[in-house]
Protein backbone atom coordinates (compact mmCIF):
# COMPACT_ATOMS: atom_id res chain seq x y z
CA UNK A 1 40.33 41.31 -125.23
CA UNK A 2 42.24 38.98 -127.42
CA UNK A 3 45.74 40.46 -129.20
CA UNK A 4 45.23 40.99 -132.75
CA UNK A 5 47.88 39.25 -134.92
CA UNK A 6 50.29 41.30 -137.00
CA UNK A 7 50.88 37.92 -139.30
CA UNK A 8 51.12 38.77 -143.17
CA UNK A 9 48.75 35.75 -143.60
CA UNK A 10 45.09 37.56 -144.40
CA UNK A 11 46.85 41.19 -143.39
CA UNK A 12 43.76 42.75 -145.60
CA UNK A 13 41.17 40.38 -143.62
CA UNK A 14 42.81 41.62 -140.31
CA UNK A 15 43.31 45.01 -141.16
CA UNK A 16 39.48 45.52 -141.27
CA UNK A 17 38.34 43.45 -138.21
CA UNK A 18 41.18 45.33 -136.20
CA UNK A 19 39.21 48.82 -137.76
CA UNK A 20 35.79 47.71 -137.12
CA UNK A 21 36.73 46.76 -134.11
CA UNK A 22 38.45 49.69 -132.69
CA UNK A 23 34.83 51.47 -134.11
CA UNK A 24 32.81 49.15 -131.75
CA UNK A 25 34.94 49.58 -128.54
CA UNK A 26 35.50 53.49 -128.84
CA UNK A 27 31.22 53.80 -129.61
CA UNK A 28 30.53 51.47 -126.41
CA UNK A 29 33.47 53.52 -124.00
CA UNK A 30 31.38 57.06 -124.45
CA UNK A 31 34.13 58.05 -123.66
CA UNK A 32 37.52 60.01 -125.79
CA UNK A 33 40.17 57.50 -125.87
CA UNK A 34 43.66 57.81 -126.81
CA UNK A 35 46.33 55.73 -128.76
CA UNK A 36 48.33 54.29 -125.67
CA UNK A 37 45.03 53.28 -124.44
CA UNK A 38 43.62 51.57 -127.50
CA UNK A 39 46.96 49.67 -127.98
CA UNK A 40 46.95 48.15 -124.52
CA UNK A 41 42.98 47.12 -125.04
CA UNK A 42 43.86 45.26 -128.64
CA UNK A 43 47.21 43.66 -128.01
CA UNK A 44 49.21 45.46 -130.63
CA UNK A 45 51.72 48.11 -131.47
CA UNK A 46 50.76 52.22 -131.20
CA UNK A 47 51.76 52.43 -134.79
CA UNK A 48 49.56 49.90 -136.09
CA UNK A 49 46.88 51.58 -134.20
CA UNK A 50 47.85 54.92 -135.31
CA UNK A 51 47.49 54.27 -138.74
CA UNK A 52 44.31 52.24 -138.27
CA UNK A 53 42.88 55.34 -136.31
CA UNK A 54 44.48 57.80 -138.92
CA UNK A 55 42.47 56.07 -141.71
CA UNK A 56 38.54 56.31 -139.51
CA UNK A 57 39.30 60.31 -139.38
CA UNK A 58 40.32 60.28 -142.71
CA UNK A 59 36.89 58.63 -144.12
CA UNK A 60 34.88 60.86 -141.24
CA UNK A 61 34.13 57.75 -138.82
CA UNK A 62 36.49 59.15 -135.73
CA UNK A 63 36.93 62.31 -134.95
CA UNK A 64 40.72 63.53 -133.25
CA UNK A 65 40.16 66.02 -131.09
CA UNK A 66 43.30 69.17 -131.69
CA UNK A 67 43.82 69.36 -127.71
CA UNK A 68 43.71 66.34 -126.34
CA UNK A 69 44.82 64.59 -129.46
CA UNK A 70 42.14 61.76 -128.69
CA UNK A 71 39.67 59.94 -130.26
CA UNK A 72 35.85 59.89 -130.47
CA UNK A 73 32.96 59.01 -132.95
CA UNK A 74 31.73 61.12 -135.37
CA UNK A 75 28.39 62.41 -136.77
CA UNK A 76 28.53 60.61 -139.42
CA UNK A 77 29.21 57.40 -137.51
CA UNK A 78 25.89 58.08 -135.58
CA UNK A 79 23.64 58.89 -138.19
CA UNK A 80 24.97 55.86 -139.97
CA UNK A 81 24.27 53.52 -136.80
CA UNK A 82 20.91 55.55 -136.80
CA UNK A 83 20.07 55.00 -140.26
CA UNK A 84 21.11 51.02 -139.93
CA UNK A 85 18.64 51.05 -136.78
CA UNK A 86 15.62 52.55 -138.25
CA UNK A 87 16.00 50.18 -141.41
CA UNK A 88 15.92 47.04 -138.87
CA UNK A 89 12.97 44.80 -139.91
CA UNK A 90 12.20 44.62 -136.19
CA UNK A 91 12.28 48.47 -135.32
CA UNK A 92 9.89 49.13 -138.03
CA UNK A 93 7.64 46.74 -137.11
CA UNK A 94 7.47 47.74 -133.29
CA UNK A 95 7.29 51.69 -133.61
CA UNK A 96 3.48 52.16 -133.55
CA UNK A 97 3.70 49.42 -130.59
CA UNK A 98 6.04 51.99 -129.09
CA UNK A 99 4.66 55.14 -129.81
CA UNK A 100 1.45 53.68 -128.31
CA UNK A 101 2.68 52.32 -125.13
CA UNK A 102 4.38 55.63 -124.39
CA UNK A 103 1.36 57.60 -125.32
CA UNK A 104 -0.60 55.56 -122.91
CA UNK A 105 1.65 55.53 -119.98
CA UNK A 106 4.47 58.33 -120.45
CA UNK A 107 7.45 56.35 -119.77
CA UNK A 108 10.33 55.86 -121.93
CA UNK A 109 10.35 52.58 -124.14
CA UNK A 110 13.11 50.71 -125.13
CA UNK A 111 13.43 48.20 -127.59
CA UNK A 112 15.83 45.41 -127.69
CA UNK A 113 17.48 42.42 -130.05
CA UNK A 114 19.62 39.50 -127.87
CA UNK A 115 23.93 39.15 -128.37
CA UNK A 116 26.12 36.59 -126.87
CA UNK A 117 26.92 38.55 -123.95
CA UNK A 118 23.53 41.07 -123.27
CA UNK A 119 20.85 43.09 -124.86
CA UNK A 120 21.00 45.47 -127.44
CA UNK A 121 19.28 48.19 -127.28
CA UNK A 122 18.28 49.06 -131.37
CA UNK A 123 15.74 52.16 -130.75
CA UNK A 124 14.29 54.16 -128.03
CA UNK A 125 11.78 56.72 -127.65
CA UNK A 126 11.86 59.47 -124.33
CA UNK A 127 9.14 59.28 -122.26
CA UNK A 128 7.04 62.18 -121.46
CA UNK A 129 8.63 63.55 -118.32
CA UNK A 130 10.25 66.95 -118.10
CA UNK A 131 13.54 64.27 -116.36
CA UNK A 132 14.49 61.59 -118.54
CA UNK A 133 14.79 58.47 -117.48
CA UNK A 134 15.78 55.72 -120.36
CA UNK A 135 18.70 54.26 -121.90
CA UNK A 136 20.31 54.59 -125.27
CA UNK A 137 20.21 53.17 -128.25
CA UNK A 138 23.35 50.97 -128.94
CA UNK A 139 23.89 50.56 -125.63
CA UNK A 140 24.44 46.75 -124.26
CA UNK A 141 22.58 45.57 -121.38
CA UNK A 142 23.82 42.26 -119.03
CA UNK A 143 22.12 39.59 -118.71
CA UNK A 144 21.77 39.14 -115.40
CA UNK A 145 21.15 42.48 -114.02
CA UNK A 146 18.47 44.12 -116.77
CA UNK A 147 14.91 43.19 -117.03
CA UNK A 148 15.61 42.98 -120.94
CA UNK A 149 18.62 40.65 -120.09
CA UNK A 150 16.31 38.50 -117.86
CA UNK A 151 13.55 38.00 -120.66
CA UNK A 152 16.50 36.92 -122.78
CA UNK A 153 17.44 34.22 -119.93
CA UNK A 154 13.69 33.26 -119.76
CA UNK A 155 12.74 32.69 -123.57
CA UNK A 156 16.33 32.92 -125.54
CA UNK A 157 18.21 30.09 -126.44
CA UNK A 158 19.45 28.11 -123.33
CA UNK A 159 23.06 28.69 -124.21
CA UNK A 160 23.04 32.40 -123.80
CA UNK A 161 22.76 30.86 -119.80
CA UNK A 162 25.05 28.64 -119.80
CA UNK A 163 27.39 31.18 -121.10
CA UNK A 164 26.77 33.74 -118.63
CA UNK A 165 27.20 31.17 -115.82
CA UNK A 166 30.55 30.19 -116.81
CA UNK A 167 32.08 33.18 -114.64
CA UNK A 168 30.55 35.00 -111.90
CA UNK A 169 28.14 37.02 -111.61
CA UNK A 170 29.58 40.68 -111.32
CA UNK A 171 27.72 42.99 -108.90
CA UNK A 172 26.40 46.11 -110.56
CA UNK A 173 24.40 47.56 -107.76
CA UNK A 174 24.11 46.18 -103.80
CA UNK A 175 20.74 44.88 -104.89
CA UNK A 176 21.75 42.87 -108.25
CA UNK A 177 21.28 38.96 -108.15
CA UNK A 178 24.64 37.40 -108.20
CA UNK A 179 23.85 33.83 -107.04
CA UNK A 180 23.36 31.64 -109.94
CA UNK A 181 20.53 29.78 -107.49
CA UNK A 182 18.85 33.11 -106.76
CA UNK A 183 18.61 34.02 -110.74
CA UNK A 184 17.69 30.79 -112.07
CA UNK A 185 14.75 30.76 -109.51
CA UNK A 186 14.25 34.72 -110.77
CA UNK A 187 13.74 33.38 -114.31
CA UNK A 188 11.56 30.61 -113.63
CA UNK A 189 9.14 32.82 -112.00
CA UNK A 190 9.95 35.36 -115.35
CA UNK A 191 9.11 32.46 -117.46
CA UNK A 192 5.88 31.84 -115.81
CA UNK A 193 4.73 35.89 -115.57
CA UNK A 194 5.49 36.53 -119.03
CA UNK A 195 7.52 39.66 -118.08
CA UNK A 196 10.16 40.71 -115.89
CA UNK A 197 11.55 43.81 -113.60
CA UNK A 198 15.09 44.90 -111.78
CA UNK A 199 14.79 47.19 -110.09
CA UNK A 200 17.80 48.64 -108.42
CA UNK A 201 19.83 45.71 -110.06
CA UNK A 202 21.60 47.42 -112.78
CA UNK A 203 21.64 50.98 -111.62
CA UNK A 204 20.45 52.45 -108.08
CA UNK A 205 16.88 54.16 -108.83
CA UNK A 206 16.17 52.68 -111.91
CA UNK A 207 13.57 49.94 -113.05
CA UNK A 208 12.69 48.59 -116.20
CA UNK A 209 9.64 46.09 -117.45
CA UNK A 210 10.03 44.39 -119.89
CA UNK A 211 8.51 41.66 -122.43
CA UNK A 212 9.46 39.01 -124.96
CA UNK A 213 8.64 39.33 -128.68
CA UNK A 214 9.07 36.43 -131.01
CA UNK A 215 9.37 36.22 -134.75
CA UNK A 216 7.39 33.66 -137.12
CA UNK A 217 9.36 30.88 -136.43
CA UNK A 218 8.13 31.28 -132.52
CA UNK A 219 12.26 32.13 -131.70
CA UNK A 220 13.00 34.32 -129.26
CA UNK A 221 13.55 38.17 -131.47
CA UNK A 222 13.71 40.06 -128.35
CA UNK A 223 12.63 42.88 -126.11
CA UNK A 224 10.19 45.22 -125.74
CA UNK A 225 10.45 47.20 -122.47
CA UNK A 226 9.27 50.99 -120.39
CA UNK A 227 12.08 52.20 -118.44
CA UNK A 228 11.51 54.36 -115.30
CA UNK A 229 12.54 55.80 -111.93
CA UNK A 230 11.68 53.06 -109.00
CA UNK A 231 9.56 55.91 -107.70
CA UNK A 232 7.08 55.49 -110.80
CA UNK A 233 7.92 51.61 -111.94
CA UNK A 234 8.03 50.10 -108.15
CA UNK A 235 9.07 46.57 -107.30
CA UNK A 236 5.23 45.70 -107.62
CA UNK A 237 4.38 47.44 -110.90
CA UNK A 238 0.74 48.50 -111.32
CA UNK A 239 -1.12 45.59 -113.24
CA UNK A 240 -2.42 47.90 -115.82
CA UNK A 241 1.26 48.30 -116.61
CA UNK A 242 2.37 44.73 -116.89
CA UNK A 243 -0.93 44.01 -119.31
CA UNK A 244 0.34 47.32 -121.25
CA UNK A 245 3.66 46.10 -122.09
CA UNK A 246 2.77 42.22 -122.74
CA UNK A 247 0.18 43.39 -124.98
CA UNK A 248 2.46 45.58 -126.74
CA UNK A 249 5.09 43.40 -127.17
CA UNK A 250 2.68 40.84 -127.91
CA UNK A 251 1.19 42.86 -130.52
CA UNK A 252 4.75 43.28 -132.05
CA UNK A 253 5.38 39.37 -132.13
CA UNK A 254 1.97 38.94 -134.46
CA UNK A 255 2.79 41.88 -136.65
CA UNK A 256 5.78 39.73 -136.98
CA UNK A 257 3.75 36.61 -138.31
CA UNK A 258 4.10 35.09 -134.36
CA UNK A 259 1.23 32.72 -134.19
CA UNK A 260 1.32 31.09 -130.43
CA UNK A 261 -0.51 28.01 -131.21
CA UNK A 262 1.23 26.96 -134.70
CA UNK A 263 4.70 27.77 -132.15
CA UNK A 264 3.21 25.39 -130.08
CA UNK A 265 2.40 22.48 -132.53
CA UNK A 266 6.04 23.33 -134.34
């Protein structure tokens, strides 16, 4: 993670990237983290991150817990995120989409807008099973190793690949792709299908399918997927499945204003 700079120069400006930032990287950890710790991942003095950190509890963003003396998010953090996520143009539009693909199958569904380095995930709903399988919202999803991440390969912008394959591949599981070859042949056959799988690939006993949506302007907007043990999503999924989720997305991409033929002619 790039050092922040301590220059004068902009110190309001930096003062609130360093803030949001620290917001961001303490949501993603799930985890309580401490000053020491937070210092060392920013490139900048305890202090400076005290005071930063001092300033989230004091406007109820971070909570310090009296024990450990560490840091987590707070409520009102979450229901802000929440609040942001139900307001997305994109999450409204996909919800009955949602709603009816897990009614008709029972599975979780996850929905999903693309970043630089993954997959968002902007809303979820829990499948029907008394064990829930899924994955939550906020959460970012690689590229390589996610069947969201893999649409975003197949019908994103090209330079979301190039990007990825300027280091290598890390290994999440034994069974996730890590030769460029071996993905970029994955993809072509995504492209083709119109959806894609991993399963094992991103964690042991866990498959996804997912499915591209597309705004207006026939761009890539980004995922709609069901998420699964491999016991219930298999390798093979069940056609009925596959034609279930294209269609939903699919449905999601006209409510949208997606028309695949003026895409075509643009």
């Amino acid at each position: 993670m790039p050092p922040i700079s301590g220059q004068k120069t902009g110190e309001g400006v930096q003062a609130v990237v360093l803030a949001l930032r620290m917001l961001e990287h303490i949501a993603q950890s799930q985890r309580t983290l401490g000053v020491t710790e937070l210092a060392r991942a920013f490139g900048t003095t305890k202090s400076r991150i005290h005071r930063h950190l001092q300033t989230l509890v004091s406007a109820g963003y971070l909570v310090q817990e009296a024990e450990t003396e560490r840091y987590r998010i707070s409520a009102r953090l979450m229901v802000l995120g929440q609040t942001v996520s139900e307001g997305h143009e994109l999450t409204i539009t996909a919800r009955p989409a949602m709603l009816d693909l897990r009614e008709r199958f029972g599975y979780s569904v996850a929905l999903s807008t693309p970043e630089p380095d993954g997959m968002r995930i902007i809303a979820t709903l829990p499948g029907r099973s008394n064990i829930e399988m899924g994955v939550k919202s906020g959460s970012l999803l690689a590229l390589h190793c996610s069947s969201q991440g893999k649409i975003a390969l197949a019908y994103g912008d090209e330079s979301l690949m190039r990007h990825l394959m300027q280091n290598p591949l890390p290994a999440a599981t034994p069974e996730t792709l890590v030769d460029p070859v071996e993905l970029a042949a994955d993809i072509r056959t995504i492209r083709q299908q119109g959806w894609a799988g991993a399963p094992n690939e991103a964690m042991i006993g866990i498959n996804a399918l997912a499915a591209p949506i597309f705004d207006a302007m026939g761009h890539f907007a980004g995922s709609l997927a069901v998420v699964d043990s491999i016991q219930f999503i298999t390798d093979r999924p069940d056609a009925r499945l596959i034609e279930g989720v294209k269609h939903a997305a699919a449905k999601i991409s006209a409510d949208l204003g997606y028309r695949p033929s003026a895409a075509r002619a643009g």
